[in-house]
C-alpha atoms as a PDB file:
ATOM      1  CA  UNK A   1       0.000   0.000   0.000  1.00  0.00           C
ATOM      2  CA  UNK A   2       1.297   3.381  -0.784  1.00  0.00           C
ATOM      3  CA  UNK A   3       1.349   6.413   0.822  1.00  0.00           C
ATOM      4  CA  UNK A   4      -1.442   8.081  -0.628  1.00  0.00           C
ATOM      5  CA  UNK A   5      -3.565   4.960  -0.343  1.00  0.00           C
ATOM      6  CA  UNK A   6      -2.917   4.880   3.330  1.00  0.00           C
ATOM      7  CA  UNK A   7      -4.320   8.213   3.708  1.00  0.00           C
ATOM      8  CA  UNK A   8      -7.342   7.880   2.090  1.00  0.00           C
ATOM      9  CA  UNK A   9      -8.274   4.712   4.341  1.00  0.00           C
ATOM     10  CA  UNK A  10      -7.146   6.990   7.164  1.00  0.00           C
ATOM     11  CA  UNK A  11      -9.698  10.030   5.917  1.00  0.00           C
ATOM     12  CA  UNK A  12     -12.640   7.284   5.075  1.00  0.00           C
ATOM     13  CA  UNK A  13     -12.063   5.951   9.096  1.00  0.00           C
ATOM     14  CA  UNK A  14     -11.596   9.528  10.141  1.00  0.00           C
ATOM     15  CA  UNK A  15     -14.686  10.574   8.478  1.00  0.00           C
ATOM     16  CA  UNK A  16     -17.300   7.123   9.557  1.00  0.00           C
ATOM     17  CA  UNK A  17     -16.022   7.653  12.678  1.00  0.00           C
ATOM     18  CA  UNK A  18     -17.043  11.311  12.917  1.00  0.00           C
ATOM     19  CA  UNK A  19     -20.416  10.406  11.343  1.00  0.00           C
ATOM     20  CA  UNK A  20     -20.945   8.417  14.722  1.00  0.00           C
ATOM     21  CA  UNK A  21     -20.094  11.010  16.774  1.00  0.00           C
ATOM     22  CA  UNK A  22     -23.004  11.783  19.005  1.00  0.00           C
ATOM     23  CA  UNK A  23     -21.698  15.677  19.830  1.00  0.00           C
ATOM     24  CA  UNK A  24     -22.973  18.311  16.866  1.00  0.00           C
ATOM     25  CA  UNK A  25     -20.417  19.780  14.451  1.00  0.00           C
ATOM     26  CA  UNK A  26     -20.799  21.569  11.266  1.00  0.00           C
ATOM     27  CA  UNK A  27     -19.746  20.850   8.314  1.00  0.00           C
ATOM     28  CA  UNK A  28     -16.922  23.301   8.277  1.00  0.00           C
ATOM     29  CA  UNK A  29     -15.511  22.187  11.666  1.00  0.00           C
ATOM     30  CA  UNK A  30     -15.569  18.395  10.172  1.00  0.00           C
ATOM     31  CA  UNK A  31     -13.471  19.474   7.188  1.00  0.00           C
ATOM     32  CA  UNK A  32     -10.852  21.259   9.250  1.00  0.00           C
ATOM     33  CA  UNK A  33     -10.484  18.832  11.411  1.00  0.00           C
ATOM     34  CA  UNK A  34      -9.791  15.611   9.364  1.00  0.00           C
ATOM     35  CA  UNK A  35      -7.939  17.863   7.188  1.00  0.00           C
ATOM     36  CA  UNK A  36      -5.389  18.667  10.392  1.00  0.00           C
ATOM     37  CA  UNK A  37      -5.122  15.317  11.123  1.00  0.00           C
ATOM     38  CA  UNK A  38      -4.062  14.172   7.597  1.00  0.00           C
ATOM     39  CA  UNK A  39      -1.578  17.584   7.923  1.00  0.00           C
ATOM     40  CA  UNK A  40      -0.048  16.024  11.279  1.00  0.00           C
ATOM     41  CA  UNK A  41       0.767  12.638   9.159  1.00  0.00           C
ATOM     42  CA  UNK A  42       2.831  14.505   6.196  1.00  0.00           C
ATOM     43  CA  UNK A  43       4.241  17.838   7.623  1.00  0.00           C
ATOM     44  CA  UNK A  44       8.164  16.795   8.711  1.00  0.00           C
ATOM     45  CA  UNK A  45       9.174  18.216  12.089  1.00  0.00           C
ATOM     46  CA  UNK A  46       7.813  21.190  13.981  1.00  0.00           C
ATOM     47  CA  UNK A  47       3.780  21.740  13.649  1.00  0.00           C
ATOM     48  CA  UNK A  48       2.529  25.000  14.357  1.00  0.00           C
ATOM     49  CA  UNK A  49      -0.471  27.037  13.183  1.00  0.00           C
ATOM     50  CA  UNK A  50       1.929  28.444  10.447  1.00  0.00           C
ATOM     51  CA  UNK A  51       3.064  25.281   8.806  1.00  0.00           C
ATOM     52  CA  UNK A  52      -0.630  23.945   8.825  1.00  0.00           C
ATOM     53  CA  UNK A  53      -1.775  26.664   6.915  1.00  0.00           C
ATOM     54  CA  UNK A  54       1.095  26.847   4.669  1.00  0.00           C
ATOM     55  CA  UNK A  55       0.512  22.857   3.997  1.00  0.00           C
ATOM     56  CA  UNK A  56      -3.132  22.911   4.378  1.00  0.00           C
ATOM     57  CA  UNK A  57      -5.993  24.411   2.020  1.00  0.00           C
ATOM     58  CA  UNK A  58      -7.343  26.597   4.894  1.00  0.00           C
ATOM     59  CA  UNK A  59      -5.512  29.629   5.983  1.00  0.00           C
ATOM     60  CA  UNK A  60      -3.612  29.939   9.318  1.00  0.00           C
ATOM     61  CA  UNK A  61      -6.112  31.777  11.050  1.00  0.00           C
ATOM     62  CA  UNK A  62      -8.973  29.561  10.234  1.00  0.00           C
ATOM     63  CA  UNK A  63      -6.925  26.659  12.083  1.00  0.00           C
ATOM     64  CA  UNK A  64      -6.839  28.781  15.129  1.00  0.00           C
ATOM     65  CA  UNK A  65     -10.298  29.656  15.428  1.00  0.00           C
ATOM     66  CA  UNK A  66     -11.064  25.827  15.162  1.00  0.00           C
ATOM     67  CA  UNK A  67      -8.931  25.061  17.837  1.00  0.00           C
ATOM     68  CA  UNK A  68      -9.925  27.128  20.512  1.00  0.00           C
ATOM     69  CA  UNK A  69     -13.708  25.022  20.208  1.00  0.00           C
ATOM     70  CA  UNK A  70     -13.888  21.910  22.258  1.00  0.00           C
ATOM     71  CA  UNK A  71     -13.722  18.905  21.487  1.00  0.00           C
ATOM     72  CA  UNK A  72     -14.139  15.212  23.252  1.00  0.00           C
ATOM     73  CA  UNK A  73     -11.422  13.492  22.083  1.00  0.00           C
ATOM     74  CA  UNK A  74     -12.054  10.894  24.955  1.00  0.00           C
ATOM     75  CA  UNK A  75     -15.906   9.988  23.103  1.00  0.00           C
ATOM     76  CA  UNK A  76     -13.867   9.938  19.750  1.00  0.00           C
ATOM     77  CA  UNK A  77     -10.878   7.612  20.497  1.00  0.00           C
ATOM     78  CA  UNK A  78     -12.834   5.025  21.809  1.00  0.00           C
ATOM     79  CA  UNK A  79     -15.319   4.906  18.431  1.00  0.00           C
ATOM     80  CA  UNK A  80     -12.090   4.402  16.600  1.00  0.00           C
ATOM     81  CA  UNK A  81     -11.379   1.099  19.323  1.00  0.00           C
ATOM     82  CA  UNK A  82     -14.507  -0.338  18.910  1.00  0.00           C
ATOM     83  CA  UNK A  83     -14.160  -0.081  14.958  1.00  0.00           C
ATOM     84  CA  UNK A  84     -10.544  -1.397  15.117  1.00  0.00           C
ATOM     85  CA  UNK A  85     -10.860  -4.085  18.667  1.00  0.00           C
ATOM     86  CA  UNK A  86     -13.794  -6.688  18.755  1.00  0.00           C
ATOM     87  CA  UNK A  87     -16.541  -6.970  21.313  1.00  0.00           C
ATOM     88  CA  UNK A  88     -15.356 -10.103  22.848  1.00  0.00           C
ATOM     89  CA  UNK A  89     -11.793  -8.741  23.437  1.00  0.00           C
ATOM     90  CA  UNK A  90     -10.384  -8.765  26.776  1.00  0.00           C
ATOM     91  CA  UNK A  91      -9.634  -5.172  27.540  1.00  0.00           C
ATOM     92  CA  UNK A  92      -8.020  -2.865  29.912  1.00  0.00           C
ATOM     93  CA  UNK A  93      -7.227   1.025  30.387  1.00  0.00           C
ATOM     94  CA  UNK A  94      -3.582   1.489  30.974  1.00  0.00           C
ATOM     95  CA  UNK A  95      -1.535   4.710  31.808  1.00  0.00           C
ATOM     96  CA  UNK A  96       1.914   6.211  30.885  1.00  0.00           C
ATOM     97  CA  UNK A  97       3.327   9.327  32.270  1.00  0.00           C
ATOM     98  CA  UNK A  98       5.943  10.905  29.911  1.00  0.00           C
ATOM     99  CA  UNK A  99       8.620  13.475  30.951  1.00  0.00           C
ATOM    100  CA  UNK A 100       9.333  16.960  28.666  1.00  0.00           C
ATOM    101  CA  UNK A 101      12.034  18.826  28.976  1.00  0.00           C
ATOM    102  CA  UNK A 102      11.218  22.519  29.871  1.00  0.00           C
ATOM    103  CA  UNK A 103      13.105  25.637  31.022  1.00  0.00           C
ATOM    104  CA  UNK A 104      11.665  28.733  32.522  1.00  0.00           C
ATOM    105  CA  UNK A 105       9.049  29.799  34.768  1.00  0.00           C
ATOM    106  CA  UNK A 106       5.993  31.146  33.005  1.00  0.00           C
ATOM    107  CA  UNK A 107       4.931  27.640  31.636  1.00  0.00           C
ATOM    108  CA  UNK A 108       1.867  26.258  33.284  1.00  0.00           C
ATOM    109  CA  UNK A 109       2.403  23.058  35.608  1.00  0.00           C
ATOM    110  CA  UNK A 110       6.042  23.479  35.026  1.00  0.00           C
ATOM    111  CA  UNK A 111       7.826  21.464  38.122  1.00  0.00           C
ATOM    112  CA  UNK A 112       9.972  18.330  38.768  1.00  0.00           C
ATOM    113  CA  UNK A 113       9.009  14.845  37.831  1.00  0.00           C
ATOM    114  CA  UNK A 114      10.119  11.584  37.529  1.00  0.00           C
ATOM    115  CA  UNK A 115      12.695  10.923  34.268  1.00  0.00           C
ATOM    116  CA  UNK A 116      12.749   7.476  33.250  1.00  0.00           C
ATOM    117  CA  UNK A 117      14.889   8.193  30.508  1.00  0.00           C
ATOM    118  CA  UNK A 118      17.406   9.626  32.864  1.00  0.00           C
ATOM    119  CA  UNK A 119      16.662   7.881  35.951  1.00  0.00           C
ATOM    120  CA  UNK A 120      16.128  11.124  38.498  1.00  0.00           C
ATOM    121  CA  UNK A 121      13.626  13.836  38.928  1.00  0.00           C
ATOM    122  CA  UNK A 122      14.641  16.550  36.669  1.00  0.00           C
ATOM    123  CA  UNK A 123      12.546  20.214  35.938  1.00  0.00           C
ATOM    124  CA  UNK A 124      10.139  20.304  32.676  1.00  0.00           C
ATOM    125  CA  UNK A 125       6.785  19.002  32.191  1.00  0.00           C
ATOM    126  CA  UNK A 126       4.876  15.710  32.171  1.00  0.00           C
ATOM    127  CA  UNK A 127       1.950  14.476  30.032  1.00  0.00           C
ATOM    128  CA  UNK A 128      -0.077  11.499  31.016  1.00  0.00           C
ATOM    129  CA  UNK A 129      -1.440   9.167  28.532  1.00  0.00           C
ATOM    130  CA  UNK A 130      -4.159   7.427  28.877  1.00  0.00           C
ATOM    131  CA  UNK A 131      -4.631   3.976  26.503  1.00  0.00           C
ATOM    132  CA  UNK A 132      -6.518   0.973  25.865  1.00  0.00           C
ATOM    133  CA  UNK A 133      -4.940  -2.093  25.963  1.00  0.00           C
ATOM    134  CA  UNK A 134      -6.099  -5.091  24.026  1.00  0.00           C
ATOM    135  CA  UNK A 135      -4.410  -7.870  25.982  1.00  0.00           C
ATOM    136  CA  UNK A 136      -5.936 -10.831  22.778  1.00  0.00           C
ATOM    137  CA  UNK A 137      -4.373  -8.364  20.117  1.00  0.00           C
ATOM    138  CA  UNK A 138      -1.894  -7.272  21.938  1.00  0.00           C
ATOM    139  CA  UNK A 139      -1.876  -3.631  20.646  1.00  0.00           C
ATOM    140  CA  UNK A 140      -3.407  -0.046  22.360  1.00  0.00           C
ATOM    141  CA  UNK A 141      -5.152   2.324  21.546  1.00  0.00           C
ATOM    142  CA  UNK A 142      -4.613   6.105  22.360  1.00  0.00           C
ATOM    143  CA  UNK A 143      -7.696   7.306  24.139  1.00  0.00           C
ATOM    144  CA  UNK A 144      -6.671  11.053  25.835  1.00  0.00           C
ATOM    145  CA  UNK A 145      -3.216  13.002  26.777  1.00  0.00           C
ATOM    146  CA  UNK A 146      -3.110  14.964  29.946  1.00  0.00           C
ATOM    147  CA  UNK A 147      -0.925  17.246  31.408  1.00  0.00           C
ATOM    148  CA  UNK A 148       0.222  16.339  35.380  1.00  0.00           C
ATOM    149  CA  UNK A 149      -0.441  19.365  37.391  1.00  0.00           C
ATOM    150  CA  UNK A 150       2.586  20.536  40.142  1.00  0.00           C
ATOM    151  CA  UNK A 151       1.115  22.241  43.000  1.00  0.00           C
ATOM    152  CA  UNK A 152      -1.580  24.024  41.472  1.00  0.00           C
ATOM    153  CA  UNK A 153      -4.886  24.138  39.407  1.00  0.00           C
ATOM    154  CA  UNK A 154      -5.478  27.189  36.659  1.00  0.00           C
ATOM    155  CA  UNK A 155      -8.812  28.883  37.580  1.00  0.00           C
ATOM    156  CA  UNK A 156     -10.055  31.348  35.284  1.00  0.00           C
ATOM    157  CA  UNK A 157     -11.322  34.274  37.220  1.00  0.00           C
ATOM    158  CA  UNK A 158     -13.177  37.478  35.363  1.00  0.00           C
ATOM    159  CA  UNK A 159     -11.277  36.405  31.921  1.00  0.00           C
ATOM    160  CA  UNK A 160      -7.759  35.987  34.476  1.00  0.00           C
ATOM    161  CA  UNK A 161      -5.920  32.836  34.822  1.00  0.00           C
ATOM    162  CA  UNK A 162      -5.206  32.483  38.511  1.00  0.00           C
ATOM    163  CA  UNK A 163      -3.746  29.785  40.337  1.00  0.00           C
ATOM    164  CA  UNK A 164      -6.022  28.182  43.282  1.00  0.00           C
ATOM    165  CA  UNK A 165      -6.105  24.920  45.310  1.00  0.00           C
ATOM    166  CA  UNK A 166      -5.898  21.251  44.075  1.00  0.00           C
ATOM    167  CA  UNK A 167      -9.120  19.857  43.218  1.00  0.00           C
ATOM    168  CA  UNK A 168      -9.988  17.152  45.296  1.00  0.00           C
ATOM    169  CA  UNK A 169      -8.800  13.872  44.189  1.00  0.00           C
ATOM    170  CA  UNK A 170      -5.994  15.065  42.704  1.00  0.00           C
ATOM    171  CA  UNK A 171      -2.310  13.258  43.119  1.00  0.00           C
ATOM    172  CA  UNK A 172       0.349  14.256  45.590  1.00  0.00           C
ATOM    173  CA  UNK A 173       3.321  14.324  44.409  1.00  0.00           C
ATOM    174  CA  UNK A 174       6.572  13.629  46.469  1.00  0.00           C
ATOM    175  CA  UNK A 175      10.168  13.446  44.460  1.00  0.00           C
ATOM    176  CA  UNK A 176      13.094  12.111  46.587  1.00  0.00           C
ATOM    177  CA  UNK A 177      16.452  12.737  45.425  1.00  0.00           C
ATOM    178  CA  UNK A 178      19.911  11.234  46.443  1.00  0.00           C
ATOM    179  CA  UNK A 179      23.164  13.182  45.382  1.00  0.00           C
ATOM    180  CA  UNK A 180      26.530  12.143  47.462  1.00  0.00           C
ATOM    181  CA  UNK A 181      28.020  15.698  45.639  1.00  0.00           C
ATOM    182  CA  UNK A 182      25.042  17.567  47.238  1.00  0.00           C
ATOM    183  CA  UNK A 183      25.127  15.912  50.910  1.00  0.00           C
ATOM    184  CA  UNK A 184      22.003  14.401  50.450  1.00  0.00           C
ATOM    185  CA  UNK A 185      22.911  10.772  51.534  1.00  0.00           C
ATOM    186  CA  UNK A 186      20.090  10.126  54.064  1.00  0.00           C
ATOM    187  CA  UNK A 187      16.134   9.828  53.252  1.00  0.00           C
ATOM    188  CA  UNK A 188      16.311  12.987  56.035  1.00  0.00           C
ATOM    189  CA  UNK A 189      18.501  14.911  53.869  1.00  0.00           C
ATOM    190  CA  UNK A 190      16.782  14.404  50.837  1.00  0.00           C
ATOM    191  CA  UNK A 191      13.588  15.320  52.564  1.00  0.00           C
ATOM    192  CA  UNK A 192      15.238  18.211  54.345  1.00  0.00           C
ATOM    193  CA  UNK A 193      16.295  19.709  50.817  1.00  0.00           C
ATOM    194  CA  UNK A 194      12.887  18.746  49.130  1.00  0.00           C
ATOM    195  CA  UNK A 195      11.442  21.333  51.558  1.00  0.00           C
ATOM    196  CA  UNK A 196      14.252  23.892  51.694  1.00  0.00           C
ATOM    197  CA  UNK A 197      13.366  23.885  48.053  1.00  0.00           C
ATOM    198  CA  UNK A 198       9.459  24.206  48.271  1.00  0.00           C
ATOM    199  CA  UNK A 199      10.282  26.749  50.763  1.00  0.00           C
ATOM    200  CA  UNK A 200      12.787  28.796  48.680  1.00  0.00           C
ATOM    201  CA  UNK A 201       9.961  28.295  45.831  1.00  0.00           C
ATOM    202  CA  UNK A 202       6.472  29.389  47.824  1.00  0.00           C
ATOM    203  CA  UNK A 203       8.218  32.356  49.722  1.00  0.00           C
ATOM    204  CA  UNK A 204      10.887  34.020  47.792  1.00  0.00           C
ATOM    205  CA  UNK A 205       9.053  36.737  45.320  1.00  0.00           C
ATOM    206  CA  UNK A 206      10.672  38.198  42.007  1.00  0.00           C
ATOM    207  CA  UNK A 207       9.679  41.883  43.545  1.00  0.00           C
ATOM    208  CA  UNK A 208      10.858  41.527  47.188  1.00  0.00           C
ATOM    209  CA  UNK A 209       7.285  41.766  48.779  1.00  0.00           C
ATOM    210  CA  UNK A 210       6.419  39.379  51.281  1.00  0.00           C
ATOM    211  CA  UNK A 211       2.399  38.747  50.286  1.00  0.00           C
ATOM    212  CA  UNK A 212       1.319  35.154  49.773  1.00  0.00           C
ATOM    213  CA  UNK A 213      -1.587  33.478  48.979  1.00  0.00           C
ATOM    214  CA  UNK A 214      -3.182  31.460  51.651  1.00  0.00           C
ATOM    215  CA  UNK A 215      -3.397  28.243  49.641  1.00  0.00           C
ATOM    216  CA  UNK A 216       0.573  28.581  49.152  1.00  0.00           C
ATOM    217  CA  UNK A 217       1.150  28.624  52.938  1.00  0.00           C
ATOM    218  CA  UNK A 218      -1.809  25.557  53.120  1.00  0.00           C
ATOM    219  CA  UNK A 219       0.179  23.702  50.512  1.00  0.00           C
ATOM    220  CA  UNK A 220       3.574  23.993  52.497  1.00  0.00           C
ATOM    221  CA  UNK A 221       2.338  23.436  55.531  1.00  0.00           C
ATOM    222  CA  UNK A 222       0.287  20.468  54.374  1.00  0.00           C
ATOM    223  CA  UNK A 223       3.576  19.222  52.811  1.00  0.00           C
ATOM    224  CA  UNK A 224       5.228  18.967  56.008  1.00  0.00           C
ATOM    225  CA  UNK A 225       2.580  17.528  57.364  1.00  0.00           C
ATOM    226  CA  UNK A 226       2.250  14.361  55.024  1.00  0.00           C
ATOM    227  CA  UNK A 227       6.197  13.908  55.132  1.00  0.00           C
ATOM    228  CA  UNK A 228       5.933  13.461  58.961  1.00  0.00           C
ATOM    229  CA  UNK A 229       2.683  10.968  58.991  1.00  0.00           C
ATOM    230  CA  UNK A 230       3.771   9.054  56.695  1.00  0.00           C
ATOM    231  CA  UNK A 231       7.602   9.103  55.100  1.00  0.00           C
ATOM    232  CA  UNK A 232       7.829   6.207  58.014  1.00  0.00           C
ATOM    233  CA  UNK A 233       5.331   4.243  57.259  1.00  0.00           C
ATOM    234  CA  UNK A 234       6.704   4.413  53.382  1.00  0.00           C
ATOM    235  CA  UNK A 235      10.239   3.506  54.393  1.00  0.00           C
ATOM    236  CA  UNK A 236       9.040   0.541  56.351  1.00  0.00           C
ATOM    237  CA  UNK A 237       7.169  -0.671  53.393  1.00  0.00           C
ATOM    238  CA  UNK A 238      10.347  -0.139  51.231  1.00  0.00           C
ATOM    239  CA  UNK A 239      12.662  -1.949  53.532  1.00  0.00           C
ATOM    240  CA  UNK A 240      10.208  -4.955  54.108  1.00  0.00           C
ATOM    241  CA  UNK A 241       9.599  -5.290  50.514  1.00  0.00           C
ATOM    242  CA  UNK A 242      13.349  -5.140  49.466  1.00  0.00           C
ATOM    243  CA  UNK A 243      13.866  -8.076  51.803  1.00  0.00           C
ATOM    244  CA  UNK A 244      14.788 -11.753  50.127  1.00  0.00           C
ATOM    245  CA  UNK A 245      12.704 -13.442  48.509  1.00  0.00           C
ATOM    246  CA  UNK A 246      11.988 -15.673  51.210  1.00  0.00           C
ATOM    247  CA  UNK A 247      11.739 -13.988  54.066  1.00  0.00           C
ATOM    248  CA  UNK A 248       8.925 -12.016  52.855  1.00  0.00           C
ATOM    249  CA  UNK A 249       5.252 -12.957  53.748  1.00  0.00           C
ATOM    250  CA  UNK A 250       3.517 -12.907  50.488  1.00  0.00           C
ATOM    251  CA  UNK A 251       1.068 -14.853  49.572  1.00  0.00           C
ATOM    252  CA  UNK A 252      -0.595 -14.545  46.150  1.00  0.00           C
ATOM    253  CA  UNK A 253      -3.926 -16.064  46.040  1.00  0.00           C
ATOM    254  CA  UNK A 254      -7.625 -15.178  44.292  1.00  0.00           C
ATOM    255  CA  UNK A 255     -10.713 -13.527  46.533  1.00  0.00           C
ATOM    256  CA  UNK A 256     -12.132 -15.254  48.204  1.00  0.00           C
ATOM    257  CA  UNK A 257     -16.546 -15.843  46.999  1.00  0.00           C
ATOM    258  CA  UNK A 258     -15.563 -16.565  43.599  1.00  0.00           C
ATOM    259  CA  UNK A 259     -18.394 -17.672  41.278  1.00  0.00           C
ATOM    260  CA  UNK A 260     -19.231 -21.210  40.037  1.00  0.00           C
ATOM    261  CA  UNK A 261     -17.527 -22.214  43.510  1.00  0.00           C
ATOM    262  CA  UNK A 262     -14.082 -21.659  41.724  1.00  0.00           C
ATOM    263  CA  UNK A 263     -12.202 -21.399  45.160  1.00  0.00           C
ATOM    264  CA  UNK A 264     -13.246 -25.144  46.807  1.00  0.00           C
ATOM    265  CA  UNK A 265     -12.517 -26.552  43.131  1.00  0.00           C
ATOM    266  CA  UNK A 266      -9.134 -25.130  43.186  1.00  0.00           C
ATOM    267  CA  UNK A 267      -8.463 -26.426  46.703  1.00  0.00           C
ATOM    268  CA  UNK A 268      -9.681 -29.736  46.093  1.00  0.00           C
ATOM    269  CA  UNK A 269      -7.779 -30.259  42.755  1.00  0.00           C
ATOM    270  CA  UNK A 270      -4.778 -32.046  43.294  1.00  0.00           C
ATOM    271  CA  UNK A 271      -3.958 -32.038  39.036  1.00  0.00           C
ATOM    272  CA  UNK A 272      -1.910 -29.538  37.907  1.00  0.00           C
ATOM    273  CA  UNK A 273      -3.293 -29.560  34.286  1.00  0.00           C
ATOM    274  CA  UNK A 274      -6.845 -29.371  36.101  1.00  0.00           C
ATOM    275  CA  UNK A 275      -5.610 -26.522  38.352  1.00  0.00           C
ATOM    276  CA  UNK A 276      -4.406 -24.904  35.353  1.00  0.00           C
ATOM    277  CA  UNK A 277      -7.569 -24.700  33.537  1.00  0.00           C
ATOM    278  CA  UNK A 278      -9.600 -23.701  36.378  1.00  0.00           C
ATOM    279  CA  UNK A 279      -7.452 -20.351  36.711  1.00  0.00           C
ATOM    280  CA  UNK A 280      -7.907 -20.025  32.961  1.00  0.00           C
ATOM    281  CA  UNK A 281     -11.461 -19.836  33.413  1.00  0.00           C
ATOM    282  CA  UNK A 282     -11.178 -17.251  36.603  1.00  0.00           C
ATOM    283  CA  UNK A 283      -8.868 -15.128  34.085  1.00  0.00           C
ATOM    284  CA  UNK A 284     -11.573 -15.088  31.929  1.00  0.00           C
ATOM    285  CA  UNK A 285     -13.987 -14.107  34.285  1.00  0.00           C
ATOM    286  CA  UNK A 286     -11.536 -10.785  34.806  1.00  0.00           C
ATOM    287  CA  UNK A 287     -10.348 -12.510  38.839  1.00  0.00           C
ATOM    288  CA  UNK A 288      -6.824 -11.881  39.226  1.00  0.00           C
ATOM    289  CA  UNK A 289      -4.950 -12.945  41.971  1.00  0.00           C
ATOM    290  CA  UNK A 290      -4.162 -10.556  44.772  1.00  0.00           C
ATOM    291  CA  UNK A 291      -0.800 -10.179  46.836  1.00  0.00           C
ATOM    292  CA  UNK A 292      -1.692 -10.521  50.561  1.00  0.00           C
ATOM    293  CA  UNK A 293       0.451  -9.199  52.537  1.00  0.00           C
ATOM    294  CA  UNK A 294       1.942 -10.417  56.581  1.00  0.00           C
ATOM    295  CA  UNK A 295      -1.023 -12.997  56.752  1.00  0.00           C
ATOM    296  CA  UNK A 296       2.005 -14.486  59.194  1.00  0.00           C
ATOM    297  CA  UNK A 297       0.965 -12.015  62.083  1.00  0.00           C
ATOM    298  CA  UNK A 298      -2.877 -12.742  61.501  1.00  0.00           C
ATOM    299  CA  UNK A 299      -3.782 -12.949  65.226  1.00  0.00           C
ATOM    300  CA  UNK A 300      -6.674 -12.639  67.593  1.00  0.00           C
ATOM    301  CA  UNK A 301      -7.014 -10.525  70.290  1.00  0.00           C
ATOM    302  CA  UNK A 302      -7.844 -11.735  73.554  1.00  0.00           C
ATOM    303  CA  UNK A 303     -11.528 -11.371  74.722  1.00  0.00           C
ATOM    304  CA  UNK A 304     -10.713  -8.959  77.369  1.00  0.00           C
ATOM    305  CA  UNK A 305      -9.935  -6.300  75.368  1.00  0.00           C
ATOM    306  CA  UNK A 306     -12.327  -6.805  72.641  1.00  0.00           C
ATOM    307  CA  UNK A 307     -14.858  -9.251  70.702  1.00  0.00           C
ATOM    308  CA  UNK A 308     -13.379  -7.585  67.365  1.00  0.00           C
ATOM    309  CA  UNK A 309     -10.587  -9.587  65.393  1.00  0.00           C
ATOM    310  CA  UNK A 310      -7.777  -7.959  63.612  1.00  0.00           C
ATOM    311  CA  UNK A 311      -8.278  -9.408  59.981  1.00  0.00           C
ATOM    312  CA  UNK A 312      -4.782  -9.031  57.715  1.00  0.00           C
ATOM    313  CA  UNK A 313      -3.977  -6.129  55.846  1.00  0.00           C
END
C-alpha cells in the first residue's frame, strides 16, 4: 500500500467515525479537522499554526479559530477502538506518564518529575497518557493526553488565569532525590532539601514583597505535614519489601466468593493440568490474583480487650 492509499483509508475511518459522533459539528468544523489530522501525518518536524496553513488548504487563522472550540477526544478515540478491537476482546485502560524537557518559569504546571529516561527527577513538564490495551491483540489504543499538574490548578477568574487549590482527588506528588556531591545521603537529607526547596519556591518573590496566597502557605504546611505521617510508614514498606525473597510474607492467592464455587474446586484439585484450567477460566472471568500481605501475624485478640478480630492487611 502506498502512501497516498494509506491516507485515504485513514480520511474514510476519520470521516465514519465522525459520522458516529453523538456531539454536533458543522460541516466546516468536520473538514478542518480531518484535514489537520491528515496535515499532522505529512508535515516533517515542527507543527505549528503556520506550517498547517502553509501545507493545508485553509488559511492559518482559520486553524486557530477551530482550535480554541472543544472537542471530546475521549468519546472519539474510543469509536475508533470499537471499529478497530472486537466486542469479545479482553480489555483494559492502561496509563503512561511521559517526561518533557522545559526551562523557565511562566509555563503552566512546570515542576519536577520523575525521568525514566534519565533515571532522576529533573525540571520540565509531564503528560499522562491514557490507553486501551487489548491484551488478545496485543496492541493499544490512544484514548486522551493529559498534562500532570505541580502544585496548582489554573482557575479562570473574570477572563484571568489564577492559580487556586488542588481539586480534590488530585495526586500528591513527592520526588526524593539522592546526590553524594550535594550531601544528600540520608532519606532525612533528601527530605530536608525537598522542603528547603518548596520553601525557597512558595516564599521568595521576584519583587521583594512578602504577600502570599493562603493556599501557598496551606500547601507547604500540608507538605510537612504528610512527610511526617507518613515518610515512616513508606520507608518501612520499602525496607520490608526489598527483603529476600523468602523472608517475605507474600502470599498470592484469588478472593475469596468466587463464582461457580471456583475457590473449593481449586483447593480440592490435586492435578496440575486441572488446576491450570480452572485459573484459565477465573482469568476469563476478569479474577486476578491478589498479593496478601503479613497474613504471618494474623492474630486474635484476647476477649478482654475486645470481641473484634484484627483481619490481615
Amino acid at each position: 500500500m502506498n502512501i497516498s492509499a494509506a491516507l485515504d483509508q485513514y480520511r474514510y475511518i476519520c470521516g465514519d467515525v465522525l459520522k458516529r459522533y453523538t456531539a454536533k459539528l458543522n460541516k466546516s468544523f468536520k473538514t478542518v479537522f480531518i484535514e489537520t489530522l491528515l496535515l499532522y501525518m505529512v508535515i516533517p518536524r515542527k507543527i505549528n499554526f503556520t506550517q498547517l496553513g502553509r501545507y493545508g488548504t485553509h488559511c492559518e487563522q482559520c486553524f486557530r479559530q477551530n482550535f480554541t472550540k472543544e472537542f471530546d477526544w475521549f468519546s472519539y478515540n474510543l469509536l475508533i477502538s470499537e471499529r478497530i478491537f472486537d466486542k469479545q476482546d479482553r480489555k483494559a485502560i492502561a496509563i503512561d506518564p511521559s517526561y518533557i524537557s522545559k526551562s523557565g518559569k511562566r509555563t503552566p504546571w512546570i515542576g519536577y518529575f520523575w525521568s525514566g529516561c534519565a533515571g532522576a527527577v529533573k525540571r520540565g513538564l509531564e503528560i499522562m497518557g491514557i490507553g486501551l490495551l487489548n491484551i488478545d491483540k496485543h496492541d493499544c489504543m490512544m484514548l486522551r493526553a493529559v498534562q500532570s499538574p505541580d502544585r496548582v490548578m489554573p482557575v479562570t477568574i473574570n477572563n484571568e488565569i489564577t492559580y487556586g487549590e488542588w481539586q480534590e482527588g488530585s495526586f500528591w506528588n513527592v520526588w526524593l532525590s539522592f546526590d553524594k556531591r550535594d550531601g544528600r545521603e540520608t532519606v532525612k537529607q533528601s527530605i530536608d532539601f525537598y522542603l528547603q526547596e518548596q520553601k525557597e519556591y512558595i516564599f521568595s518573590k521576584e519583587d521583594g514583597t512578602a504577600s502570599l496566597f493562603q493556599f501557598e502557605t496551606n500547601y507547604y504546611n500540608s507538605t510537612i505535614s504528610l512527610l511526617k505521617n507518613t515518610i515512616n510508614l513508606v520507608i518501612n514498606c520499602l525496607l520490608y519489601l526489598s527483603l529476600p525473597t523468602e523472608k517475605i510474607d507474600i502470599e498470592k492467592k484469588y478472593p475469596e466468593n468466587l463464582p461457580h464455587n471456583f475457590n473449593k474446586k481449586l483447593k480440592f484439585s490435586k492435578n496440575p493440568k486441572e488446576q491450570e484450567k480452572i485459573s484459565k477460566k477465573i482469568d476469563q472471568l476478569g479474577f486476578s490474583k491478589i498479593n496478601y500481605i503479613g497474613q504471618s501475624y494474623k492474630r486474635d485478640y484476647p476477649s478482654i480487650f475486645s470481641n473484634m478480630i484484627q483481619q490481615p492487611h
